[in-house]
N, C-alpha and C. Protein backbone atom coordinates (compact mmCIF):
# COMPACT_ATOMS: atom_id res chain seq x y z
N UNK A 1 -7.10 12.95 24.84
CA UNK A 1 -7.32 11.96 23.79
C UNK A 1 -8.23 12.57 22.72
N UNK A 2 -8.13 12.43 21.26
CA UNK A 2 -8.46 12.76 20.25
C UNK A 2 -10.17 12.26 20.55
N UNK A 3 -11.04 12.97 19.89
CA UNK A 3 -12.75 12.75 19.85
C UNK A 3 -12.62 11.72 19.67
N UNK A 4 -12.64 10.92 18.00
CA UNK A 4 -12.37 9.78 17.77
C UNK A 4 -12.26 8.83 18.77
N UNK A 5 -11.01 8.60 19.66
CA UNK A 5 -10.57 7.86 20.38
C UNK A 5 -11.15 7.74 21.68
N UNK A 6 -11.77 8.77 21.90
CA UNK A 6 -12.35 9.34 23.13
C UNK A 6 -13.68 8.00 23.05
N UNK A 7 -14.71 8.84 21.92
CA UNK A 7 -15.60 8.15 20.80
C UNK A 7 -15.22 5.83 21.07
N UNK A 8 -14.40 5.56 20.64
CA UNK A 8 -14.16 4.55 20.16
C UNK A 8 -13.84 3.70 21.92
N UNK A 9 -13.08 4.65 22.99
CA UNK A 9 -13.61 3.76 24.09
C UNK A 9 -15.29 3.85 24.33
N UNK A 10 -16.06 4.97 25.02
CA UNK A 10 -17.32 4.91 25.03
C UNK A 10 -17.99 3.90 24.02
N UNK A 11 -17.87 3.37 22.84
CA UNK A 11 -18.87 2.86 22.46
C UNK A 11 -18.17 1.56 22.90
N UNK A 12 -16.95 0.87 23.23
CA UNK A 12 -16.68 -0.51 23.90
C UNK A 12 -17.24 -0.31 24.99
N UNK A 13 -17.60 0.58 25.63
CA UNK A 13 -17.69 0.56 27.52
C UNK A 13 -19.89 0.07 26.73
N UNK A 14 -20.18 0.78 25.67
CA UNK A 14 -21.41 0.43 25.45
C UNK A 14 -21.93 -1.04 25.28
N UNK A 15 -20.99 -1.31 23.98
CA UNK A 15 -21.78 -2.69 23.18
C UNK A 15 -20.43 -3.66 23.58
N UNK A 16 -19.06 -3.50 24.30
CA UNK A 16 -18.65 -4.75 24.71
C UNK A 16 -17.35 -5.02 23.53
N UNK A 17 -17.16 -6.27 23.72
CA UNK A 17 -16.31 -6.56 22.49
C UNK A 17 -16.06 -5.86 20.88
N UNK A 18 -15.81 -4.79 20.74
CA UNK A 18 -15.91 -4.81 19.05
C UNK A 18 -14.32 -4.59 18.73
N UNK A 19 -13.97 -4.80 17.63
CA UNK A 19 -12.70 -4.57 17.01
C UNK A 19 -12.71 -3.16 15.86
N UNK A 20 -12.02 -2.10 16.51
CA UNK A 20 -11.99 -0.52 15.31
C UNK A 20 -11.22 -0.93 14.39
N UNK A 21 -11.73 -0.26 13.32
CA UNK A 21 -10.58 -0.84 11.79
C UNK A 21 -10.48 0.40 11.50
N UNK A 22 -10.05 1.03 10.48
CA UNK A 22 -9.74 2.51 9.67
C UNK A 22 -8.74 3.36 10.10
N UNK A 23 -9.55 4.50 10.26
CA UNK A 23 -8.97 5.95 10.46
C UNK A 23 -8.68 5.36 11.85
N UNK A 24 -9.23 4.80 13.02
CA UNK A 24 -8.92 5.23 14.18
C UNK A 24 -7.77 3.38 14.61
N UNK A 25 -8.20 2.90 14.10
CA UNK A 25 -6.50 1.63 14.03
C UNK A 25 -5.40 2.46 13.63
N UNK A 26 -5.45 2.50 12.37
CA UNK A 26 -4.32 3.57 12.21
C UNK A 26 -3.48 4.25 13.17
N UNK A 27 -4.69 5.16 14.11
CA UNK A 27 -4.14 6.13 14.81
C UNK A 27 -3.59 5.30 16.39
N UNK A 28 -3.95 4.21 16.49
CA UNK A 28 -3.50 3.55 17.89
C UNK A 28 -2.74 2.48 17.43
N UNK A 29 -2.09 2.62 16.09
CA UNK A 29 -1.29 1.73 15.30
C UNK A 29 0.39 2.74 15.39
N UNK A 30 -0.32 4.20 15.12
CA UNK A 30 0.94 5.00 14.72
C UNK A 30 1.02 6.01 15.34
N UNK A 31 0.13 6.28 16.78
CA UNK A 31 0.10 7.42 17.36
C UNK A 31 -0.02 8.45 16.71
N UNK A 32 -0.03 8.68 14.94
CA UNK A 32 -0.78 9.96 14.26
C UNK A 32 -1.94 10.10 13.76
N UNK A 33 -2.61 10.92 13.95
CA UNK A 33 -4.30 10.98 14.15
C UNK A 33 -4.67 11.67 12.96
N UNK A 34 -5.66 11.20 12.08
CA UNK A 34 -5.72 12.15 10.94
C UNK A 34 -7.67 11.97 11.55
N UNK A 35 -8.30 13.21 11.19
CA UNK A 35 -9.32 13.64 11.24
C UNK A 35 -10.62 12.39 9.99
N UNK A 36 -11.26 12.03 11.08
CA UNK A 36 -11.82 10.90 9.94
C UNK A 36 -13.41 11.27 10.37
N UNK A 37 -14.50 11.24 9.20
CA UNK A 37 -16.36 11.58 9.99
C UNK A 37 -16.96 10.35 10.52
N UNK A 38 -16.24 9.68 10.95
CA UNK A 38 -17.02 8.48 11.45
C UNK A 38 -16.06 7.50 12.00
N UNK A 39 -16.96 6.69 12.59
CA UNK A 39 -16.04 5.42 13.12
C UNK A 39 -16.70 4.19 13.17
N UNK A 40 -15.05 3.39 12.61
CA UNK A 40 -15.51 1.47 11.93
C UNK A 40 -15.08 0.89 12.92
N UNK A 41 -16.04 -0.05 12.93
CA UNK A 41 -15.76 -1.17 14.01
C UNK A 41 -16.59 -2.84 13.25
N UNK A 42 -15.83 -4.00 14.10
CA UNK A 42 -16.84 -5.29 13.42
C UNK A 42 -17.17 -5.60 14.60
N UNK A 43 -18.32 -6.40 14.83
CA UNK A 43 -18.75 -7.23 16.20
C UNK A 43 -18.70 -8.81 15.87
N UNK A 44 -18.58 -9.37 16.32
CA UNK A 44 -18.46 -10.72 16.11
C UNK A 44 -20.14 -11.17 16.07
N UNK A 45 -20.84 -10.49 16.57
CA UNK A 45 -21.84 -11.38 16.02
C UNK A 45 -22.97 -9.99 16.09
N UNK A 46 -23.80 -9.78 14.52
CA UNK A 46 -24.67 -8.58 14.31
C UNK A 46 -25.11 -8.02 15.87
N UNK A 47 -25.25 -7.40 15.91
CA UNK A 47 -26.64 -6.19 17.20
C UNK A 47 -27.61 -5.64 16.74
N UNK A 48 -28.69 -6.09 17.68
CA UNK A 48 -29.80 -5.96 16.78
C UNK A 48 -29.96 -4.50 16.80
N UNK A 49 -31.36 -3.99 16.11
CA UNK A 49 -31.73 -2.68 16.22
C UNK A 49 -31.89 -2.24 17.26
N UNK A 50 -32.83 -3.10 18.15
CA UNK A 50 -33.49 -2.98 19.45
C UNK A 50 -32.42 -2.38 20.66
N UNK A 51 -31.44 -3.67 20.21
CA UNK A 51 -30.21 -3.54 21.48
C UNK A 51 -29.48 -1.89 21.21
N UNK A 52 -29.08 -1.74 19.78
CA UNK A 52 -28.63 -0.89 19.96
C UNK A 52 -29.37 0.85 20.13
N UNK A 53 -30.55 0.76 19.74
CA UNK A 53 -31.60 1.69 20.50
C UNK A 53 -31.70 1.91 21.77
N UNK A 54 -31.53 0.83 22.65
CA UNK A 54 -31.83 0.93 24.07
C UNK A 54 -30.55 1.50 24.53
N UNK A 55 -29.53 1.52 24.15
CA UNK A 55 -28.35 2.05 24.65
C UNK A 55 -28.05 3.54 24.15
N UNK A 56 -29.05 3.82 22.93
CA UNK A 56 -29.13 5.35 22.67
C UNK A 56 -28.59 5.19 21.44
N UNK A 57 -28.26 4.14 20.59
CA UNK A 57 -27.86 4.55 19.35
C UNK A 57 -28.72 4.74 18.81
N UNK A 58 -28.84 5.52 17.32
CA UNK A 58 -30.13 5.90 16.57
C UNK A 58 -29.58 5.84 14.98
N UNK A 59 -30.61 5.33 13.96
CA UNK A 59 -30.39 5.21 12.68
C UNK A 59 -31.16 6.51 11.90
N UNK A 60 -30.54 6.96 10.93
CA UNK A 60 -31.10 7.97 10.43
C UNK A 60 -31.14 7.41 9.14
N UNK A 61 -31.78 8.09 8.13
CA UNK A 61 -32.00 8.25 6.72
C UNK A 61 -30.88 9.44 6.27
N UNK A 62 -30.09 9.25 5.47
CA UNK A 62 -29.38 10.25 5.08
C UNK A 62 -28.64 9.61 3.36
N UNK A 63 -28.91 10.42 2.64
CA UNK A 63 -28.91 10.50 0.86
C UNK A 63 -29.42 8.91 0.53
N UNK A 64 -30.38 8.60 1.10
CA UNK A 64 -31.58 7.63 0.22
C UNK A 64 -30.70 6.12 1.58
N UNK A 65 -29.60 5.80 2.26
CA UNK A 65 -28.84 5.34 3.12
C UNK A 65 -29.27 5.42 4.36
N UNK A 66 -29.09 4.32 5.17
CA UNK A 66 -30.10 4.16 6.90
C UNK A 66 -28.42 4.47 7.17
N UNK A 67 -28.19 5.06 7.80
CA UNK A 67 -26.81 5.41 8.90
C UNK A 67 -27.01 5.40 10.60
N UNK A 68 -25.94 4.62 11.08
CA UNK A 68 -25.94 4.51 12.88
C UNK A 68 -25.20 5.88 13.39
N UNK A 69 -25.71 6.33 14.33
CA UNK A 69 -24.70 7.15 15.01
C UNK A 69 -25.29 7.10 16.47
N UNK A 70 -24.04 7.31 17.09
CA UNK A 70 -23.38 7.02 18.90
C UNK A 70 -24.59 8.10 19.33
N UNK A 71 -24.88 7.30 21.03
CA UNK A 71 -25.39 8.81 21.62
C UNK A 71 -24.94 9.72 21.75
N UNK A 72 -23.93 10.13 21.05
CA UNK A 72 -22.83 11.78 20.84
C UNK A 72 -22.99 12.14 19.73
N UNK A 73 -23.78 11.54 18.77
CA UNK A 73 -23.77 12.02 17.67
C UNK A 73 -22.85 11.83 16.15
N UNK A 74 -21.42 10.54 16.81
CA UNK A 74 -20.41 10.06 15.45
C UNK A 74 -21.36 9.26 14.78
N UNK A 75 -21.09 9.13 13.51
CA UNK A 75 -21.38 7.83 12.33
C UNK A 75 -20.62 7.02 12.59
N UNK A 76 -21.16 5.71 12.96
CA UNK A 76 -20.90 4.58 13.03
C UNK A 76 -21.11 3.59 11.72
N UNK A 77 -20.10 2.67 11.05
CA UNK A 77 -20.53 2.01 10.45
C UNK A 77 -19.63 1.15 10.88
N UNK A 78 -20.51 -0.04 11.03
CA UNK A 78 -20.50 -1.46 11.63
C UNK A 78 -20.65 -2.46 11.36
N UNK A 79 -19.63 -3.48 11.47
CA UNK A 79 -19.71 -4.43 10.16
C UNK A 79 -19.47 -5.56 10.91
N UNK A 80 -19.95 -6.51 10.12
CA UNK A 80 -20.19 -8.06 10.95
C UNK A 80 -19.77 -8.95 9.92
N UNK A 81 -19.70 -8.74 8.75
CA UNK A 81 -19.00 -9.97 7.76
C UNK A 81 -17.53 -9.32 7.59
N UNK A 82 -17.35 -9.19 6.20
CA UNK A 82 -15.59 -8.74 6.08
C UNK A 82 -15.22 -7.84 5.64
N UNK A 83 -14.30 -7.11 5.61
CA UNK A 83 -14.16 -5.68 5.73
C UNK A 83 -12.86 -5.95 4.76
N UNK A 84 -12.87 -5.50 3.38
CA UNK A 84 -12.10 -5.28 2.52
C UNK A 84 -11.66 -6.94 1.88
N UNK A 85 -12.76 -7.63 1.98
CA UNK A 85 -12.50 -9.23 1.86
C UNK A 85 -11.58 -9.88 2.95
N UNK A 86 -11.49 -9.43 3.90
CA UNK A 86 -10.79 -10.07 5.09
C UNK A 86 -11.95 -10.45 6.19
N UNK A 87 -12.10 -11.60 6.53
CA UNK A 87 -13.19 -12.13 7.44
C UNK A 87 -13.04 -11.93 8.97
N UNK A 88 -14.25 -11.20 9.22
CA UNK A 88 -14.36 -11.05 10.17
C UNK A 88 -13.37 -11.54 11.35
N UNK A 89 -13.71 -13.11 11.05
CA UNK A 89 -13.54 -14.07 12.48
C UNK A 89 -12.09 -13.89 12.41
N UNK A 90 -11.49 -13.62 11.32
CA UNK A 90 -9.96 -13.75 11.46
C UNK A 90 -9.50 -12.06 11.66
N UNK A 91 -10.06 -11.22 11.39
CA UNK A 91 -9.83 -9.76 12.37
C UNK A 91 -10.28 -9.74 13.74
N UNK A 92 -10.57 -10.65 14.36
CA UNK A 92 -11.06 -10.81 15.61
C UNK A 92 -10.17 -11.59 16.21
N UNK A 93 -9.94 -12.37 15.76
CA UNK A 93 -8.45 -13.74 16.20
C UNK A 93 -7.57 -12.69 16.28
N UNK A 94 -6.90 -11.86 15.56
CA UNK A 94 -5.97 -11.03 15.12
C UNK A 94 -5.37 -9.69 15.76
N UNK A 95 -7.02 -8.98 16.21
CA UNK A 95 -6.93 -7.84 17.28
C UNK A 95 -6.21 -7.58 18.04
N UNK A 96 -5.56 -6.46 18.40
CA UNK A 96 -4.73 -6.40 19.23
C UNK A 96 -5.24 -5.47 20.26
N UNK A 97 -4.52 -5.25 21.22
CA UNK A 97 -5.70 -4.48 22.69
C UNK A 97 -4.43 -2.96 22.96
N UNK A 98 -5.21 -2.02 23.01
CA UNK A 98 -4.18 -0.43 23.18
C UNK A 98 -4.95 0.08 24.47
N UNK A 99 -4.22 0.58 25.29
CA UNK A 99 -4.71 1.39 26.27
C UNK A 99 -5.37 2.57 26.01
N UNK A 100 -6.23 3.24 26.58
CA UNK A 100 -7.12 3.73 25.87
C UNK A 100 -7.95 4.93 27.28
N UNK A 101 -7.51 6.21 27.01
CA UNK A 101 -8.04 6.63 28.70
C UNK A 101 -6.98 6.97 29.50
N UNK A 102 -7.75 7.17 30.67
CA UNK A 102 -6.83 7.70 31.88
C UNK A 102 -6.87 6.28 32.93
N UNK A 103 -7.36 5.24 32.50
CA UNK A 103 -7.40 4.52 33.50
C UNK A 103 -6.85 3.20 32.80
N UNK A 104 -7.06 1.62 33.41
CA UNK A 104 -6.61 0.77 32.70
C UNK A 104 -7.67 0.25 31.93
N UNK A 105 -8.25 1.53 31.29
CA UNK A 105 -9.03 0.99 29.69
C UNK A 105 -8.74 0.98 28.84
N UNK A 106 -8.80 -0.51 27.75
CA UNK A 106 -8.35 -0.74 26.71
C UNK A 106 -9.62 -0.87 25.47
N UNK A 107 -9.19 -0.53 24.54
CA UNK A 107 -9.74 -0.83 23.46
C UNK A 107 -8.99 -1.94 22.07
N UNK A 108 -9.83 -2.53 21.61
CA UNK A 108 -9.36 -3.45 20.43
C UNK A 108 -9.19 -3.02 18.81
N UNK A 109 -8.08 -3.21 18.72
CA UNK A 109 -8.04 -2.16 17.21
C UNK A 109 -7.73 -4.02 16.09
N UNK A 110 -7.82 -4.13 14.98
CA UNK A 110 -7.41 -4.81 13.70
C UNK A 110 -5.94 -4.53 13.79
N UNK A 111 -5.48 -5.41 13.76
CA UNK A 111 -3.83 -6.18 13.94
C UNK A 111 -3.33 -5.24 12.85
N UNK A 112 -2.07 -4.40 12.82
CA UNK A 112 -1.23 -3.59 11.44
C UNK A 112 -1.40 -4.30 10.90
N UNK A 113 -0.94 -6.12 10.31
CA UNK A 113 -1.15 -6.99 8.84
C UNK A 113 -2.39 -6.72 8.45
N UNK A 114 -4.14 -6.66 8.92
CA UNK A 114 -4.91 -6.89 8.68
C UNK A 114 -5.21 -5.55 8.14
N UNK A 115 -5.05 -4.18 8.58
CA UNK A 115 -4.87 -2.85 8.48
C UNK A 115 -4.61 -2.36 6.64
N UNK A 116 -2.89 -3.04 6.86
CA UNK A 116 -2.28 -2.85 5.53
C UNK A 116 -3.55 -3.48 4.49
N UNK A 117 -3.45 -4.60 4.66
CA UNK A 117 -3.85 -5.58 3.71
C UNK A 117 -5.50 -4.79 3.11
N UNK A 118 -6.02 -4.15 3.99
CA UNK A 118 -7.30 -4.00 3.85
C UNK A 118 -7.33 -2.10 3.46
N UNK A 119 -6.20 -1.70 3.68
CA UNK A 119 -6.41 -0.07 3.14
C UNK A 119 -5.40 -0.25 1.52
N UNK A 120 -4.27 -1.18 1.38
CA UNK A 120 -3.89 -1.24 0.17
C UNK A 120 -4.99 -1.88 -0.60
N UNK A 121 -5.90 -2.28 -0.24
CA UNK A 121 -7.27 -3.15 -1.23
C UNK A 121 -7.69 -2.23 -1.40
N UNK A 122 -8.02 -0.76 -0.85
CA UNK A 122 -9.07 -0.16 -0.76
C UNK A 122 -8.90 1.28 -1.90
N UNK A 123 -7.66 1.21 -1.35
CA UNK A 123 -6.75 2.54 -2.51
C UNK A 123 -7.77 3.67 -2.59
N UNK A 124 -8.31 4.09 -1.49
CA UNK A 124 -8.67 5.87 -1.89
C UNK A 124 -7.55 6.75 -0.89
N UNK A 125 -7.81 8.74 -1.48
CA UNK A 125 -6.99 9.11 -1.45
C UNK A 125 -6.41 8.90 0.10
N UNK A 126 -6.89 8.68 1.75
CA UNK A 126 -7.16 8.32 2.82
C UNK A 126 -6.18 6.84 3.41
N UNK A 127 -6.73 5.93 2.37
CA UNK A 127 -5.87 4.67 2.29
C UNK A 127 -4.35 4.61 2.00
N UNK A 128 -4.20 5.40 1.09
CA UNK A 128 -2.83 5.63 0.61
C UNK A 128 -2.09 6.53 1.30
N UNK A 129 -2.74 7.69 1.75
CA UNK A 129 -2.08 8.34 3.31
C UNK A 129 -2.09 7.87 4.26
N UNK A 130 -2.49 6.63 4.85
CA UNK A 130 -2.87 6.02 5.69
C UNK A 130 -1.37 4.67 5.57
N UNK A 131 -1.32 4.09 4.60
CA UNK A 131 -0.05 3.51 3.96
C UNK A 131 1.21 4.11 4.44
N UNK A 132 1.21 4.87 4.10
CA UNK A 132 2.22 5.91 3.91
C UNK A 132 2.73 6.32 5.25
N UNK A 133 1.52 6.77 6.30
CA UNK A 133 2.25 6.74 7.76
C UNK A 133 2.48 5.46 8.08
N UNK A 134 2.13 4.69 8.09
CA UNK A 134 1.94 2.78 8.68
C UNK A 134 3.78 2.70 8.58
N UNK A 135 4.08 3.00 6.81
CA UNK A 135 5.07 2.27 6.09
C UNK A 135 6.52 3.12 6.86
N UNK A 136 5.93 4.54 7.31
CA UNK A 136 7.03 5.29 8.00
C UNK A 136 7.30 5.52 9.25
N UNK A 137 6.43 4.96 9.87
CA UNK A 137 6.58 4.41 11.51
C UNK A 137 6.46 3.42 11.57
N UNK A 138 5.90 2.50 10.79
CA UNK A 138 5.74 0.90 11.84
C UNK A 138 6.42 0.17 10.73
N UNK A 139 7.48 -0.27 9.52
CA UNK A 139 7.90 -0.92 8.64
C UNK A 139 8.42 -1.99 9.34
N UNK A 140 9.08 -1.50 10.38
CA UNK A 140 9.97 -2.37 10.96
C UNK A 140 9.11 -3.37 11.99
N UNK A 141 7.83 -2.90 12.19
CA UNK A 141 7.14 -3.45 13.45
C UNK A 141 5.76 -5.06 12.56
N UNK A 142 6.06 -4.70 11.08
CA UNK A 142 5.13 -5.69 10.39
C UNK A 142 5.39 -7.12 10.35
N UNK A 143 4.50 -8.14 10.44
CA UNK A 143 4.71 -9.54 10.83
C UNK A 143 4.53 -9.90 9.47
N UNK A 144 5.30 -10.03 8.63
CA UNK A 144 5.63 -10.13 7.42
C UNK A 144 4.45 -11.42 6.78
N UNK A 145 4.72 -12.77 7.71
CA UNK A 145 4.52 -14.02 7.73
C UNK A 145 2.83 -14.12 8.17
N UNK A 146 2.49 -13.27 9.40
CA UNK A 146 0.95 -12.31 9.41
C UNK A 146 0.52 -12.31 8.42
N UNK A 147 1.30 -10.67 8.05
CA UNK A 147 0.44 -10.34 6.44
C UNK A 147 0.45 -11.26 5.53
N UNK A 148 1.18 -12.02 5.42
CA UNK A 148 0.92 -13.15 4.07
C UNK A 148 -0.40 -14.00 4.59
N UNK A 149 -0.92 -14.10 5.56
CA UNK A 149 -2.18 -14.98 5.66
C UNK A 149 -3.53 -14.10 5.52
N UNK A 150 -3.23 -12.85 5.35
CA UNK A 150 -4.52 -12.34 4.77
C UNK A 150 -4.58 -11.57 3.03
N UNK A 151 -3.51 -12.00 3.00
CA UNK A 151 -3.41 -11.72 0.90
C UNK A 151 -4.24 -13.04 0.42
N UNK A 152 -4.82 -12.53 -0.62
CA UNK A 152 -5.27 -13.51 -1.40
C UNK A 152 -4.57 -14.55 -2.50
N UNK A 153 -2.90 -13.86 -2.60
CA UNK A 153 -2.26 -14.18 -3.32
C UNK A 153 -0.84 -13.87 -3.59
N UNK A 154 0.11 -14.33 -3.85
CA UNK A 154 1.32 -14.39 -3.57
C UNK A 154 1.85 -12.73 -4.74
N UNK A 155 0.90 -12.24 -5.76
CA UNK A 155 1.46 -10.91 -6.47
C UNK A 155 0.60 -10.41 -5.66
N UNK A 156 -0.82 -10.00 -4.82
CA UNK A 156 -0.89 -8.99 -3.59
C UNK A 156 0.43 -9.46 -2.86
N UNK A 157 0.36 -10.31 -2.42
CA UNK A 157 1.42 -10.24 -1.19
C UNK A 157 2.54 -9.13 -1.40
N UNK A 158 2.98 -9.38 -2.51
CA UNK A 158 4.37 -8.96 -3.26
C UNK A 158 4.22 -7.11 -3.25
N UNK A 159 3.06 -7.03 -3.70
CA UNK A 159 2.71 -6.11 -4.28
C UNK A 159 2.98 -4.60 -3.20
N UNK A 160 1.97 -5.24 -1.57
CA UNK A 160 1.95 -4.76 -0.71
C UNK A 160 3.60 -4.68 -0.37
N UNK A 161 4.39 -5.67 -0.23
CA UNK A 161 5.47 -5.46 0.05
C UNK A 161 6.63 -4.26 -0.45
N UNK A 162 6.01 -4.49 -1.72
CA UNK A 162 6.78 -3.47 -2.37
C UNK A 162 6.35 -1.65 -2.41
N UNK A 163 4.84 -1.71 -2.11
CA UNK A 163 4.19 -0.48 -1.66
C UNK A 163 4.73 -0.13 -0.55
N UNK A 164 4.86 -0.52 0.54
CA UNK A 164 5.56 -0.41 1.73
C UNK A 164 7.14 0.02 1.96
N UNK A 165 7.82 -1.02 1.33
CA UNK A 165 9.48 -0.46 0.91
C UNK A 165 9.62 0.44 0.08
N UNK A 166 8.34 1.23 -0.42
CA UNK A 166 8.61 2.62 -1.67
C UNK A 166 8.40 3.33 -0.42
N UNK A 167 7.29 3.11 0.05
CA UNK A 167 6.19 4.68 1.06
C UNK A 167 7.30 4.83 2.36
N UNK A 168 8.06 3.92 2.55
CA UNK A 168 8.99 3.99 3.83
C UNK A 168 9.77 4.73 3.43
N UNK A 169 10.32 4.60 2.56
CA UNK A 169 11.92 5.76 1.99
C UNK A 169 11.09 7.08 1.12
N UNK A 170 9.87 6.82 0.70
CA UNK A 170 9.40 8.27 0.43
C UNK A 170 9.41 9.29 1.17
């Protein structure tokens, strides 16, 4: 299993419930792994400093920025409200569970609708490669009726739709 992934069970076996969004959904979305410096996750409800100290996480200072990283040493950034204007509580409703390991460990990744919706908002160069595999392995696997409950609006909705039926036949 890829660091990342390796990475992303250990810190569930740590702090419990969290849901991964980004680079590493993606990759337990599409089985292709692109190299990402860190790893996103939301918790349903903040962790304090304390808690996550005692388990060995540590915050650093880095370019004027407090940053988390794992007792292995990944950047963690960790989010508890909404992640690309999509709310929390409803990426948590949404989650879906991937096996994860050599054993029957699973981890919780952000549902593909919630995925799309939140890397086409985001549009850097990452997001749009990230699109692009989603749209060419999983087109056929998207809950169309899903993704329409996390657009803000019926031209995103559209919009995404039509990003998707380009990046699939690209």
């Amino acid at each position: 299993m890829k660091q990342l992934a390796r990475e992303a069970l250990l810190v569930t076996q740590d702090l419990g419930r969290v849901i991964f969004i980004g680079a590493i959904a993606r990759y337990f979305h599409t089985n292709v792994y692109r190299e990402s410096k860190d790893l996103d996750f939301v918790v349903e409800k903040p962790v304090s400093k304390k808690a996550l100290n005692d388990k060995g996480y540590n915050q650093f200072e880095r370019n004027g920025k407090l940053e988390w990283f794992s007792p292995r040493g990944i950047k963690l950034d960790i989010y508890s409200r909404d992640v690309s204007g999509i709310p929390v509580r409803k990426i948590i409703d949404t989650a879906i569970e991937f096996p994860a390991g050599r054993s029957k460990e699973r981890i919780l990744v952000m549902s593909l609708e919630s995925l799309i919706v939140a890397k086409h908002r985001a549009q850097r160069a990452g997001d749009v490669e990230d699109l692009h595999i989603i749209a060419n392995t999983k087109s056929r696997d998207i809950r169309w009726d899903l993704l329409r409950t996390f657009t803000k609006s019926k031209h995103e909705y559209d919009s995404i739709r039509t990003a998707i039926g380009y990046l699939s036949r690209a």
